[in-house]
N, C-alpha and C. Protein backbone atom coordinates (compact mmCIF):
# COMPACT_ATOMS: atom_id res chain seq x y z
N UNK A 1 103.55 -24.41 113.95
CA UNK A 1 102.69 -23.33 113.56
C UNK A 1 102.98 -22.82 112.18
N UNK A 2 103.24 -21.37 111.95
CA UNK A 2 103.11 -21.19 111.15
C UNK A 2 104.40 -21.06 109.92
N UNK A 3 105.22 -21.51 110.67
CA UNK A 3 106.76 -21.67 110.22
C UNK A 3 107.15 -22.84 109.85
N UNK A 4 106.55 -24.16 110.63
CA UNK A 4 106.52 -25.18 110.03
C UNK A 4 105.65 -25.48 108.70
N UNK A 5 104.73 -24.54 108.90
CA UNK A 5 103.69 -24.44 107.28
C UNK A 5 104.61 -24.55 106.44
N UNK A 6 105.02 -23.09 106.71
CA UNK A 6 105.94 -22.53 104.83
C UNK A 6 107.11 -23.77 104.71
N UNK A 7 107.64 -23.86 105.76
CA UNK A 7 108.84 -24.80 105.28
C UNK A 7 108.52 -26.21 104.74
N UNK A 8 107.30 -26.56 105.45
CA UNK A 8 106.17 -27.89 104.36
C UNK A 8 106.20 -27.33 102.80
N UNK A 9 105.27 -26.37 102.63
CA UNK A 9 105.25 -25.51 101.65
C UNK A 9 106.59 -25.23 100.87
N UNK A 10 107.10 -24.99 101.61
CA UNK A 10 108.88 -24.99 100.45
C UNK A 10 109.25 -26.03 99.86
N UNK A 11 109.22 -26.95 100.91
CA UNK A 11 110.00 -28.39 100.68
C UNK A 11 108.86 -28.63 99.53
N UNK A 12 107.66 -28.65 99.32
CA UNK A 12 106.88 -29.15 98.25
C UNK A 12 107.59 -28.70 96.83
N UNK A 13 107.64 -27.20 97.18
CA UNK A 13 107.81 -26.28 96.06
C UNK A 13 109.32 -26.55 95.27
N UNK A 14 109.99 -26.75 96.05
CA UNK A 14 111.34 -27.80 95.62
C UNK A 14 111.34 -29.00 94.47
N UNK A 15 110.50 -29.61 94.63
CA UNK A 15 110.01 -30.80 93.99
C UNK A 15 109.47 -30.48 92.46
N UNK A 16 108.72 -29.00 92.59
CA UNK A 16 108.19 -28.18 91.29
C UNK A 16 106.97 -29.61 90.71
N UNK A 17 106.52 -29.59 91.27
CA UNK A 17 104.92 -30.54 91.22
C UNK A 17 104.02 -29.22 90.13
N UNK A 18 103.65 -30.11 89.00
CA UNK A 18 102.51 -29.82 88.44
C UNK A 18 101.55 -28.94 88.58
N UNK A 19 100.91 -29.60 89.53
CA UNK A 19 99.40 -29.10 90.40
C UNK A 19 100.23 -29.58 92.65
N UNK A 20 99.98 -28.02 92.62
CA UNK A 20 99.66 -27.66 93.81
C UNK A 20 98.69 -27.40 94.39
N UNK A 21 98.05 -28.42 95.82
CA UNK A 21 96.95 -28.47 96.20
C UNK A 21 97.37 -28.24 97.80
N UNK A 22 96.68 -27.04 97.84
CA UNK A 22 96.93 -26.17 99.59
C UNK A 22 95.34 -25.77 100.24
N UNK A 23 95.55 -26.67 101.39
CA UNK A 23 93.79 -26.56 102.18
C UNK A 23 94.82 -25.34 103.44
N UNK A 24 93.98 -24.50 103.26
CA UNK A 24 94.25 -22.76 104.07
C UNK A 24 95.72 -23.03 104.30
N UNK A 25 96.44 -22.84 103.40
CA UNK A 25 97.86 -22.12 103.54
C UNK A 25 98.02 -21.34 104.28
N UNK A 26 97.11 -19.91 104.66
CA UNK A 26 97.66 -19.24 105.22
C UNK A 26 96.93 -19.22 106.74
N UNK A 27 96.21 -20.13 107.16
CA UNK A 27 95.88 -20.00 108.39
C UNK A 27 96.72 -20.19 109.33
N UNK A 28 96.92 -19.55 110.68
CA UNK A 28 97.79 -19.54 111.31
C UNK A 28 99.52 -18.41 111.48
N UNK A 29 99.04 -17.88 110.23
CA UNK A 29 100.13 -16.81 109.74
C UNK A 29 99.62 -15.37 109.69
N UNK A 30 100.56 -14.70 109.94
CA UNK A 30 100.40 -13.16 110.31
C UNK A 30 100.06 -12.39 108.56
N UNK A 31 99.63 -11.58 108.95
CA UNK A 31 99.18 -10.96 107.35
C UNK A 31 100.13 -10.90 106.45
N UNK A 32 101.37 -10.30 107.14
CA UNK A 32 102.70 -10.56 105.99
C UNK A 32 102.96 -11.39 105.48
N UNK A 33 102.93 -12.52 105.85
CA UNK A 33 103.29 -13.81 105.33
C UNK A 33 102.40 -14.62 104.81
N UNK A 34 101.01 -14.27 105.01
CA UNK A 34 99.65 -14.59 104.39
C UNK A 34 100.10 -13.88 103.43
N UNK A 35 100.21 -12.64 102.95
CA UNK A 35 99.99 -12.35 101.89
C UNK A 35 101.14 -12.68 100.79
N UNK A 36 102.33 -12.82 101.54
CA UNK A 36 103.83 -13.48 100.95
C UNK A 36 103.04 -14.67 100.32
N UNK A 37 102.57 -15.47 101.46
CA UNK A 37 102.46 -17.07 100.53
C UNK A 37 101.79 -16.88 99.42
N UNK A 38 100.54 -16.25 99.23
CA UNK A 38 99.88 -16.01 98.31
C UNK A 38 100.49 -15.57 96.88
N UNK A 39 101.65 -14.15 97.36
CA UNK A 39 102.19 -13.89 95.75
C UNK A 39 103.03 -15.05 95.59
N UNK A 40 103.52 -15.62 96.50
CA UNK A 40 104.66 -16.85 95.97
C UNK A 40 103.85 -18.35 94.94
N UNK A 41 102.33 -18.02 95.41
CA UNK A 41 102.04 -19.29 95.42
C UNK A 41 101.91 -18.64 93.64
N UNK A 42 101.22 -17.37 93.17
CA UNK A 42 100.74 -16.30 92.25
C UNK A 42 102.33 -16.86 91.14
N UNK A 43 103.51 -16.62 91.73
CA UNK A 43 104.63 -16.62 90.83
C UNK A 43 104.58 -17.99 90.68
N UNK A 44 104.73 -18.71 91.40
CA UNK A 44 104.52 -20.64 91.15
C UNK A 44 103.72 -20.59 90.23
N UNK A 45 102.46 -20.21 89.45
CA UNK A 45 101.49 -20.88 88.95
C UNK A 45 101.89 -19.43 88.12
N UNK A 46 102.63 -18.71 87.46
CA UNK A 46 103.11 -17.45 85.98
C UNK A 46 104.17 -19.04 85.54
N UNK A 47 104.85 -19.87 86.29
CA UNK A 47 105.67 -20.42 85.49
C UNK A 47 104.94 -21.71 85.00
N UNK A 48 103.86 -21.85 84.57
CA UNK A 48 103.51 -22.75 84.31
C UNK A 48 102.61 -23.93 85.23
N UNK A 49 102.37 -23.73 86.41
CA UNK A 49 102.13 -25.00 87.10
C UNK A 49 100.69 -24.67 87.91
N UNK A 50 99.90 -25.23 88.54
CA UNK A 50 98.40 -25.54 88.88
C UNK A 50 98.65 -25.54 90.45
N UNK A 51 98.02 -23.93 91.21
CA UNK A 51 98.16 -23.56 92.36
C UNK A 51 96.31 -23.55 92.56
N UNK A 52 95.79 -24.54 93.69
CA UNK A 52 94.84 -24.42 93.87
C UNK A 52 95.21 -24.04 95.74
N UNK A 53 93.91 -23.61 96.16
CA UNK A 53 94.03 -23.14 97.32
C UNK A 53 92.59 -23.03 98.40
N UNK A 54 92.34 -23.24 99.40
CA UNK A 54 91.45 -23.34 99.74
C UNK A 54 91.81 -21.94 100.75
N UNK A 55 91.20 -20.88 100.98
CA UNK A 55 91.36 -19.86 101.75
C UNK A 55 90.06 -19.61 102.74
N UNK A 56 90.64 -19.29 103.70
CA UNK A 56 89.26 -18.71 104.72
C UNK A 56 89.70 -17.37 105.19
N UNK A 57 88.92 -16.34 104.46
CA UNK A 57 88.46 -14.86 105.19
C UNK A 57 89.52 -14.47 104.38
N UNK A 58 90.41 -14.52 103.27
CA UNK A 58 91.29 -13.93 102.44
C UNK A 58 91.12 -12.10 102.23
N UNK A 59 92.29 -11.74 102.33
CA UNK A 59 92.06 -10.20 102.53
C UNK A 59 91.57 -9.67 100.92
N UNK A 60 91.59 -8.30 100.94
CA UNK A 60 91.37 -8.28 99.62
C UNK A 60 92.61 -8.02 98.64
N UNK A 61 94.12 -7.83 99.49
CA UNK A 61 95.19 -7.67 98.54
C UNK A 61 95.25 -9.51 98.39
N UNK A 62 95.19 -10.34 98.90
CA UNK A 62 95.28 -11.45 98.26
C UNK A 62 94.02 -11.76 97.30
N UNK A 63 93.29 -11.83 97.56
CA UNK A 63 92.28 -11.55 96.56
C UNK A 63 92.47 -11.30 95.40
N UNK A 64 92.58 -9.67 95.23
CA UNK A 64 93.57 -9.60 93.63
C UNK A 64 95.03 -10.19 93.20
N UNK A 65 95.32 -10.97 94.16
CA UNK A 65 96.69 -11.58 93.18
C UNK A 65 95.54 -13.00 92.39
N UNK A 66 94.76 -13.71 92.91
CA UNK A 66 94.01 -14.28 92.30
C UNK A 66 93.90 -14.34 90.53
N UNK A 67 93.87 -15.35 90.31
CA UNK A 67 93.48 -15.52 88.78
C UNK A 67 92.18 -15.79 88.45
N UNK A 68 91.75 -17.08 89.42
CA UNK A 68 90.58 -17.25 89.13
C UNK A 68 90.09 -17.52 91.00
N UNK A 69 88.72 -17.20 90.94
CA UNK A 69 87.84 -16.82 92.66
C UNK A 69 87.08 -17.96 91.96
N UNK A 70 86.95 -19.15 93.46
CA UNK A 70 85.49 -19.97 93.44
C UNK A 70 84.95 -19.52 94.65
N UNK A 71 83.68 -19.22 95.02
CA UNK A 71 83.33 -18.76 96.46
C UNK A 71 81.99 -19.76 96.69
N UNK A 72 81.70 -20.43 97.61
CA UNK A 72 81.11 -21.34 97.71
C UNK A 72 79.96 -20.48 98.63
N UNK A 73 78.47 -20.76 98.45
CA UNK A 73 77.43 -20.34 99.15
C UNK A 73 77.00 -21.37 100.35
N UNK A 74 76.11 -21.08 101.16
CA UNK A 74 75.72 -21.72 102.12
C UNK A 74 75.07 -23.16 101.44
N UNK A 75 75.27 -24.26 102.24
CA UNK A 75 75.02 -25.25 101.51
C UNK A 75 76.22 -26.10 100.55
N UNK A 76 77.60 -25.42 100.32
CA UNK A 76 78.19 -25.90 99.52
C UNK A 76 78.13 -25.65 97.57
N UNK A 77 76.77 -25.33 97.64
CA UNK A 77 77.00 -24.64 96.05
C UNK A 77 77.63 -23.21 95.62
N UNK A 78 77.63 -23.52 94.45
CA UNK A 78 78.53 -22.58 93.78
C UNK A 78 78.09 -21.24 93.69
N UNK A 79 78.85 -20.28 94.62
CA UNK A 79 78.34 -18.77 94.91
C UNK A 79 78.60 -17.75 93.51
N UNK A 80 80.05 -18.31 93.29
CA UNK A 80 80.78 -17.40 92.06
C UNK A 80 81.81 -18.00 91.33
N UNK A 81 82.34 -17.81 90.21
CA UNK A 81 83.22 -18.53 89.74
C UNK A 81 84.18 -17.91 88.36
N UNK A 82 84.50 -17.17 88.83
CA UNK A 82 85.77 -16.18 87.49
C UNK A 82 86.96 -15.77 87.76
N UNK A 83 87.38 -14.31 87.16
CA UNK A 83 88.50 -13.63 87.04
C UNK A 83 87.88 -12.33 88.63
């Protein structure tokens, strides 16, 4: 569950990869730690490196740790796309 996530998630983060690519990181995890992964993922990508993320129903304190929001509309096109 959701403990085996982060520790996937760690063990990646160990490695210090470039570009980080996470399909719903935080599904399955309690809000604290949803919102933990999020600033962790936020400090990963201040030192330099490419945190992409696929989120479903993201609160709005994760939200603003965000740099950049893509929000996809019905159909798959592009709803929004900024700061």
């Amino acid at each position: 569950g959701g403990e085996r996530r982060r520790v996937t998630i760690g063990m990646e983060l160990v490695i210090s990869p470039r570009l980080l690519v996470l399909d719903e990181p935080t599904s399955g995890l309690d809000s604290w730690a949803a919102s933990n992964l999020v600033m962790t993922c936020k400090a990963v990508a201040a030192h330099g490196r490419v945190v992409v993320m696929s989120l479903h129903q993201p609160s709005p304190e994760m939200v603003d740790c965000l740099d950049r929001l893509m929000l996809l509309a019905v159909g798959g096109r592009l709803g929004y796309f900024g700061p």
